[in-house]
N, C-alpha and C. Protein backbone atom coordinates (compact mmCIF):
# COMPACT_ATOMS: atom_id res chain seq x y z
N UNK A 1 -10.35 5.82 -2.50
CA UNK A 1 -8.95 5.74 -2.86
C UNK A 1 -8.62 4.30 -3.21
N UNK A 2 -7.66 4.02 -4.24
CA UNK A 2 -7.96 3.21 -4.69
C UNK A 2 -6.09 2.41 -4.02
N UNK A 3 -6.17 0.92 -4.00
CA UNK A 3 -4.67 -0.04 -3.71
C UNK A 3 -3.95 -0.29 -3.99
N UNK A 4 -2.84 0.45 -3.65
CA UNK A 4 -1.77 0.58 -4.73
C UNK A 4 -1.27 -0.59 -5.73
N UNK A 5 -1.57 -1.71 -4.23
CA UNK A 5 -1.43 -3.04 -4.79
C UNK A 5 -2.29 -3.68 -5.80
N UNK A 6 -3.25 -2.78 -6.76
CA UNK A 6 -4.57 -3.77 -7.15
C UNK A 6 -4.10 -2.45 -8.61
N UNK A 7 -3.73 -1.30 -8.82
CA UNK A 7 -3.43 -0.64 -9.75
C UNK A 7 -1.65 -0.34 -10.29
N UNK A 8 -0.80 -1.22 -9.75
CA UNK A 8 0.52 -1.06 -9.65
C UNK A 8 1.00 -1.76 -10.70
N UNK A 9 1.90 -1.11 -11.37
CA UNK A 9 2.10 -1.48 -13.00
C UNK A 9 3.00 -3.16 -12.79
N UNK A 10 2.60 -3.87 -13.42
CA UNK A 10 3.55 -5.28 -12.94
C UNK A 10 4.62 -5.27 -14.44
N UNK A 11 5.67 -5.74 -14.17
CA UNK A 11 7.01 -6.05 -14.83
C UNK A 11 7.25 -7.83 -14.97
N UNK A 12 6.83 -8.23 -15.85
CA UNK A 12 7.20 -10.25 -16.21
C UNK A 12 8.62 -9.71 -16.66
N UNK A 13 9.39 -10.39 -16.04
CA UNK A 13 11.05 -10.13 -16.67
C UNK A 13 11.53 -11.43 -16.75
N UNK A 14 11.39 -11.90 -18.00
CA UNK A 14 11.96 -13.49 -18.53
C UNK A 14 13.77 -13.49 -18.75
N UNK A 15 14.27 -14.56 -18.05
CA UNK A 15 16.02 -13.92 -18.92
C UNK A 15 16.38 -15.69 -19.07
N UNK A 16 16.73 -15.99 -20.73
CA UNK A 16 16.90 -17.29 -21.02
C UNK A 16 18.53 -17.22 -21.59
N UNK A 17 18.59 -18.55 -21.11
CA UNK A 17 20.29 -18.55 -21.66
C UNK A 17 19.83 -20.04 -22.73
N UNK A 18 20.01 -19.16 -24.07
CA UNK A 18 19.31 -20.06 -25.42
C UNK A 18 20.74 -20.26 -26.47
N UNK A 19 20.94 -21.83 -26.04
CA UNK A 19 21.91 -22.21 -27.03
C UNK A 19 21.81 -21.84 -28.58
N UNK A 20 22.79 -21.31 -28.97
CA UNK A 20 23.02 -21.07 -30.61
C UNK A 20 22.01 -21.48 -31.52
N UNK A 21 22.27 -22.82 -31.59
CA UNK A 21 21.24 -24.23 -32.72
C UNK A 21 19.75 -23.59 -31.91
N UNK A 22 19.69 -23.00 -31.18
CA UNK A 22 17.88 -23.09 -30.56
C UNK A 22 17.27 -21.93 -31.43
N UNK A 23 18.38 -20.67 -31.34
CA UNK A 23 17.90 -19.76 -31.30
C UNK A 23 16.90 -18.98 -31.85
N UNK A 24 16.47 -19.79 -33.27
CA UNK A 24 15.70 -19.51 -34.17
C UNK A 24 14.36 -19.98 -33.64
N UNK A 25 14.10 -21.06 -33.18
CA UNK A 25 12.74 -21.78 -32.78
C UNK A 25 12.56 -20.76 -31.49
N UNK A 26 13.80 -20.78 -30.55
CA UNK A 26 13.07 -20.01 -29.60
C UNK A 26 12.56 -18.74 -29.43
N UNK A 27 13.14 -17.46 -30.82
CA UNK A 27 12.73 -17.02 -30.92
C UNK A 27 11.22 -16.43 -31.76
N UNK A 28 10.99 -17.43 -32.07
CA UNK A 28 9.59 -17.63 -33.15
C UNK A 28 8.61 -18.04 -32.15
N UNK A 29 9.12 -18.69 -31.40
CA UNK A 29 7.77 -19.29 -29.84
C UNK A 29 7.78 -18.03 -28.89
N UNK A 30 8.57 -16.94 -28.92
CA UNK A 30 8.61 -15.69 -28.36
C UNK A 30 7.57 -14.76 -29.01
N UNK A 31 8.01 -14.56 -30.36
CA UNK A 31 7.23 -13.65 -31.01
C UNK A 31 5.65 -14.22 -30.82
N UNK A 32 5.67 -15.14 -30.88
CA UNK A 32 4.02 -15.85 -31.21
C UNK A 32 3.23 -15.37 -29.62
N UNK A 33 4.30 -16.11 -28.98
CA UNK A 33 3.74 -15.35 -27.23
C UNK A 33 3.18 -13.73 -27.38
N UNK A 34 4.29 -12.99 -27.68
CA UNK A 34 3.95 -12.10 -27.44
C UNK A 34 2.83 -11.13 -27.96
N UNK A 35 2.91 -11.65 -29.14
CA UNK A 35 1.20 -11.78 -30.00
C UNK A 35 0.29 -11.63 -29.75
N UNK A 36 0.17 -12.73 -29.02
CA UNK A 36 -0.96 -12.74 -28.06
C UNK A 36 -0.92 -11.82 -26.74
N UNK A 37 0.23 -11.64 -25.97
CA UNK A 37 0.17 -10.44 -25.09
C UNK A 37 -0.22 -9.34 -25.77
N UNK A 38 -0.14 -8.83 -26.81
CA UNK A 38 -0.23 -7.53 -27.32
C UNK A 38 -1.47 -7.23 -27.31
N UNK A 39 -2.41 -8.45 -27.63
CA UNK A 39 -3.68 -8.22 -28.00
C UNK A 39 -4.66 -8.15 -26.59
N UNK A 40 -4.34 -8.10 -25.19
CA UNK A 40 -5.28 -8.44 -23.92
C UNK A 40 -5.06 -7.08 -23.23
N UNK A 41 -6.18 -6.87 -22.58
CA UNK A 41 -6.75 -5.82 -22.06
C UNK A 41 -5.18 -6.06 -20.91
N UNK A 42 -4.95 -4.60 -20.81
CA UNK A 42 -3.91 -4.34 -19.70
C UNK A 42 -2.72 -4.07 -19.79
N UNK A 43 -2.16 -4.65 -21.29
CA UNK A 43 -0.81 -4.74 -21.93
C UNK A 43 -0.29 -3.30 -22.06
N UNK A 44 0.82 -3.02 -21.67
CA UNK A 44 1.25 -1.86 -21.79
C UNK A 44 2.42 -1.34 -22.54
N UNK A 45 3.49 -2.46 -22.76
CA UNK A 45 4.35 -2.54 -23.32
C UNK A 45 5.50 -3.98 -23.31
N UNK A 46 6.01 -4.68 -24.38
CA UNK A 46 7.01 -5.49 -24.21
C UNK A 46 7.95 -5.26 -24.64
N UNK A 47 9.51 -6.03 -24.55
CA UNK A 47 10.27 -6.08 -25.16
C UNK A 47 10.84 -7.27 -25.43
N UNK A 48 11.77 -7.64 -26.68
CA UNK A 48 12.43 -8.69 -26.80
C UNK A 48 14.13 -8.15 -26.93
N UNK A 49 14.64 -8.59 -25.83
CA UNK A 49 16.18 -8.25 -25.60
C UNK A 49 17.90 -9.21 -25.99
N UNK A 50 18.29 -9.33 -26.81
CA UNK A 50 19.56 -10.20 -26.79
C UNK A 50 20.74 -9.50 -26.52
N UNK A 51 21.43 -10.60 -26.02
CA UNK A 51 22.87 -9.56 -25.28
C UNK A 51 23.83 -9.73 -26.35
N UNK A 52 24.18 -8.40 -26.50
CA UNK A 52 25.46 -8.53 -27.42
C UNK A 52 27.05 -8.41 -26.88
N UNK A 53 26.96 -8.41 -25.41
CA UNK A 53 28.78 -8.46 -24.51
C UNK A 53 28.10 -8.20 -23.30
N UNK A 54 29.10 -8.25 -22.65
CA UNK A 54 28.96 -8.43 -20.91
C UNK A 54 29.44 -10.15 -20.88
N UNK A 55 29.69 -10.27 -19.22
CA UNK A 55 30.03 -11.65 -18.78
C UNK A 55 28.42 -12.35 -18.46
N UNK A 56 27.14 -11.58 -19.14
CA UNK A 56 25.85 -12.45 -17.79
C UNK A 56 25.81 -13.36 -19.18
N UNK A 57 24.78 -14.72 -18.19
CA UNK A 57 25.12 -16.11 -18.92
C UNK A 57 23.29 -16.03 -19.79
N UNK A 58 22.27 -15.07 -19.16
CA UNK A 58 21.31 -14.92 -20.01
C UNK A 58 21.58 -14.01 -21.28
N UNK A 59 21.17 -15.02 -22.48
CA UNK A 59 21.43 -14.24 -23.79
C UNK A 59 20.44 -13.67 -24.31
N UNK A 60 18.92 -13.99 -23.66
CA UNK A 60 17.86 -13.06 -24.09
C UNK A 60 16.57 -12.55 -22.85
N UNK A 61 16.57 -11.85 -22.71
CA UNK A 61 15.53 -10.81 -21.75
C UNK A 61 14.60 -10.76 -22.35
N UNK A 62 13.02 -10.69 -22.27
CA UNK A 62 11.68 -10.58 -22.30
C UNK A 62 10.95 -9.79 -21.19
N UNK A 63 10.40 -8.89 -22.09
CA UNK A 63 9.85 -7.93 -20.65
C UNK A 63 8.17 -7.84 -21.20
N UNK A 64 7.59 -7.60 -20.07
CA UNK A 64 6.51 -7.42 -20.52
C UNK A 64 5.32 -6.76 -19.24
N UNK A 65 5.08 -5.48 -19.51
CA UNK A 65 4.69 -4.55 -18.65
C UNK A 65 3.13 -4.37 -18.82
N UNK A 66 2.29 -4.61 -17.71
CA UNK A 66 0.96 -4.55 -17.32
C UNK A 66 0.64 -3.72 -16.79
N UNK A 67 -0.53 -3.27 -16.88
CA UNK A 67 -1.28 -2.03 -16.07
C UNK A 67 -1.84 -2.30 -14.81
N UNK A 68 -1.59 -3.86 -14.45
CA UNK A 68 -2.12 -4.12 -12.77
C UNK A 68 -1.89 -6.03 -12.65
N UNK A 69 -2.08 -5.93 -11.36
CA UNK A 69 -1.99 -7.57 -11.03
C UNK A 69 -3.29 -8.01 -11.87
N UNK A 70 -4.30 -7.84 -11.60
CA UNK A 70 -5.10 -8.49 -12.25
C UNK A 70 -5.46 -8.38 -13.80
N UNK A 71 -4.61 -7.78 -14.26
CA UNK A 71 -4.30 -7.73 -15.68
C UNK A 71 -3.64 -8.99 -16.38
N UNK A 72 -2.63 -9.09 -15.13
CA UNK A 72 -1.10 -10.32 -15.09
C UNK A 72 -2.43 -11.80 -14.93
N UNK A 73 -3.08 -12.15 -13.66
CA UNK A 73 -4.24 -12.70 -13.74
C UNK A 73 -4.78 -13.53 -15.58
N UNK A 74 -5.51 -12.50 -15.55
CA UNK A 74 -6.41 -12.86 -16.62
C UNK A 74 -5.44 -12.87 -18.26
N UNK A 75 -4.20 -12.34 -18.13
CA UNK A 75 -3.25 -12.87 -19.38
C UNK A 75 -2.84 -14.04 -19.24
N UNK A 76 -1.88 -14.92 -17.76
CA UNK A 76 -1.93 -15.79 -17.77
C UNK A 76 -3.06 -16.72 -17.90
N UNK A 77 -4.17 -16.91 -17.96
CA UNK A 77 -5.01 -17.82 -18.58
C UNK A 77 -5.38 -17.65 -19.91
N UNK A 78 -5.29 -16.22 -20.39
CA UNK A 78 -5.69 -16.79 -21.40
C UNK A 78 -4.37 -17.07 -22.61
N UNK A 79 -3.50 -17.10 -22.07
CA UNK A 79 -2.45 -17.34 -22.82
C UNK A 79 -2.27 -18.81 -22.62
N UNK A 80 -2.35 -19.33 -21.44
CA UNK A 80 -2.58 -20.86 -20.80
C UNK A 80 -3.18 -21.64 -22.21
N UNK A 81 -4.53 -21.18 -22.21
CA UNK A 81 -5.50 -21.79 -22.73
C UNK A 81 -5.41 -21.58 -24.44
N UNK A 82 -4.33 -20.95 -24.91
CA UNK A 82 -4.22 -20.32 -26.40
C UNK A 82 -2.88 -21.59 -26.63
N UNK A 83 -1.68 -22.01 -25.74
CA UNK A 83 -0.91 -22.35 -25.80
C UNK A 83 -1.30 -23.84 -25.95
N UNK A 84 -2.66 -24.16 -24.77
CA UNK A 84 -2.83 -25.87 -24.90
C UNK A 84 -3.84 -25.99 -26.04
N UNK A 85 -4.73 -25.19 -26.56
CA UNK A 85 -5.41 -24.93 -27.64
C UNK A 85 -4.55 -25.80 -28.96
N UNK A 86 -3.40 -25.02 -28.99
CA UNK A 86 -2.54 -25.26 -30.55
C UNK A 86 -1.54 -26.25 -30.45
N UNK A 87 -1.32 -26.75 -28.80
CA UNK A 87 -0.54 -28.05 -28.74
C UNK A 87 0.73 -27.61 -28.29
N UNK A 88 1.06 -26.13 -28.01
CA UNK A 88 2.60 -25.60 -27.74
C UNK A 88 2.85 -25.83 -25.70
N UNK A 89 3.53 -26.61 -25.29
CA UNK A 89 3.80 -26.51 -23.85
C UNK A 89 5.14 -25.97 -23.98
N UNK A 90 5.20 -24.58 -23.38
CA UNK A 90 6.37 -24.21 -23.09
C UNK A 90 7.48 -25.13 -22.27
N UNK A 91 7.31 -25.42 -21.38
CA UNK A 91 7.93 -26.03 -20.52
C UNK A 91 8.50 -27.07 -21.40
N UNK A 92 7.88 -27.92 -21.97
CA UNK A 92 8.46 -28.84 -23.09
C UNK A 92 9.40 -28.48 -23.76
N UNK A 93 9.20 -27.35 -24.87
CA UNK A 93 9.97 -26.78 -25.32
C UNK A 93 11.03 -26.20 -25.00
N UNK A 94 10.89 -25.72 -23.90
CA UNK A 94 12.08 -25.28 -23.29
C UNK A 94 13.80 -25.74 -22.98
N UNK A 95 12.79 -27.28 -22.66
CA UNK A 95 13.29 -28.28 -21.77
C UNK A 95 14.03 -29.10 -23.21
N UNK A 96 13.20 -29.26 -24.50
CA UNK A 96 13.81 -29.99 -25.46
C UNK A 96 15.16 -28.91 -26.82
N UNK A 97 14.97 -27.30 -26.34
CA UNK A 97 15.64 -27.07 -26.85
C UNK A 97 16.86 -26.92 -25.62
N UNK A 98 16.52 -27.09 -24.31
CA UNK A 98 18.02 -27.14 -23.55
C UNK A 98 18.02 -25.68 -22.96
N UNK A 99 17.18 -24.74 -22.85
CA UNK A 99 17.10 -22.97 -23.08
C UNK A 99 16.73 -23.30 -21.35
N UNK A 100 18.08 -22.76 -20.54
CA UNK A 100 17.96 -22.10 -19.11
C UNK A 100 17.10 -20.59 -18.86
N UNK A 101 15.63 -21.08 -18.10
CA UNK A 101 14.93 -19.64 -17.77
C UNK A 101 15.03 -19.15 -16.68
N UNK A 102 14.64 -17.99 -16.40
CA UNK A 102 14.97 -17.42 -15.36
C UNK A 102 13.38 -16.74 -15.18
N UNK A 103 12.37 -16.86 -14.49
CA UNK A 103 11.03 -15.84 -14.82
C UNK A 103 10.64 -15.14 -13.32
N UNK A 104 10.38 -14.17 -13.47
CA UNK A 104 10.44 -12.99 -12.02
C UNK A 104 8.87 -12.18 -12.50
N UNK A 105 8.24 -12.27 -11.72
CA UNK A 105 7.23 -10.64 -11.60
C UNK A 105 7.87 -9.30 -10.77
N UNK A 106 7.91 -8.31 -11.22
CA UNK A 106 8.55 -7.13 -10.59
C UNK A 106 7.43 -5.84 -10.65
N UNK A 107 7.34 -5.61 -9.38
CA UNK A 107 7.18 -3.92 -9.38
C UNK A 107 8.03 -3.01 -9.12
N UNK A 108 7.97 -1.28 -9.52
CA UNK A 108 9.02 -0.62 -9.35
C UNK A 108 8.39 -0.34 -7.82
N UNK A 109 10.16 -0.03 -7.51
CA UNK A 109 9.60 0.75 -6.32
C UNK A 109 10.39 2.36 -6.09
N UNK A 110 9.80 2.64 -5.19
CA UNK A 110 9.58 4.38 -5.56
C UNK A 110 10.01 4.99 -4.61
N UNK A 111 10.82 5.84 -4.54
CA UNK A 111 11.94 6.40 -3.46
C UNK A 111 11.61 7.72 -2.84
């Protein structure tokens, strides 16, 4: 029998509050990310989300759903290593377009 914890679908739930003037760069450093998620063993599904009303102060959601922790594992490196490869540091970027993140791992849980 196998752990629930070692086959349990994982949820990356990104939520950025991306000034106006950013919005174009930050969404082009999104798509490119996710690119590369699409292509690694485990990927199950993403999304790219912008809010169009409500009072919340994040204007874009990023989801991105795995088939296990160690799926989550081996994407973060090799996305690590794709990002310092081409010279892109998120964190930099982030930080120079001014874009407030919010980043969570989630599993569902089951009632």
């Amino acid at each position: 029998m196998s752990d629930a914890r070692t086959t349990q679908k994982v949820y990356r739930i990104d939520k950025f509050k991306v000034p106006v003037e950013a919005r174009s760069e930050f969404l082009e450093r999104v798509h490119m990310t996710h690119a590369i998620l699409r292509t690694l063993p485990g990927f199950a599904q993403d999304l790219v989300l912008e809010q169009t009303g409500g009072p919340g102060v994040f204007n874009f959601v990023t989801v991105a759903i795995w088939a296990s922790p160690a799926a989550v594992e081996h994407a973060k490196e090799v996305v690590t290593t794709k990002h310092r490869d081409s010279g892109f540091n998120p964190k930099d970027v982030l930080k120079r377009l001014n874009v407030e993140a919010d980043v969570a791992y989630h599993t569902e849980v089951h009632t």
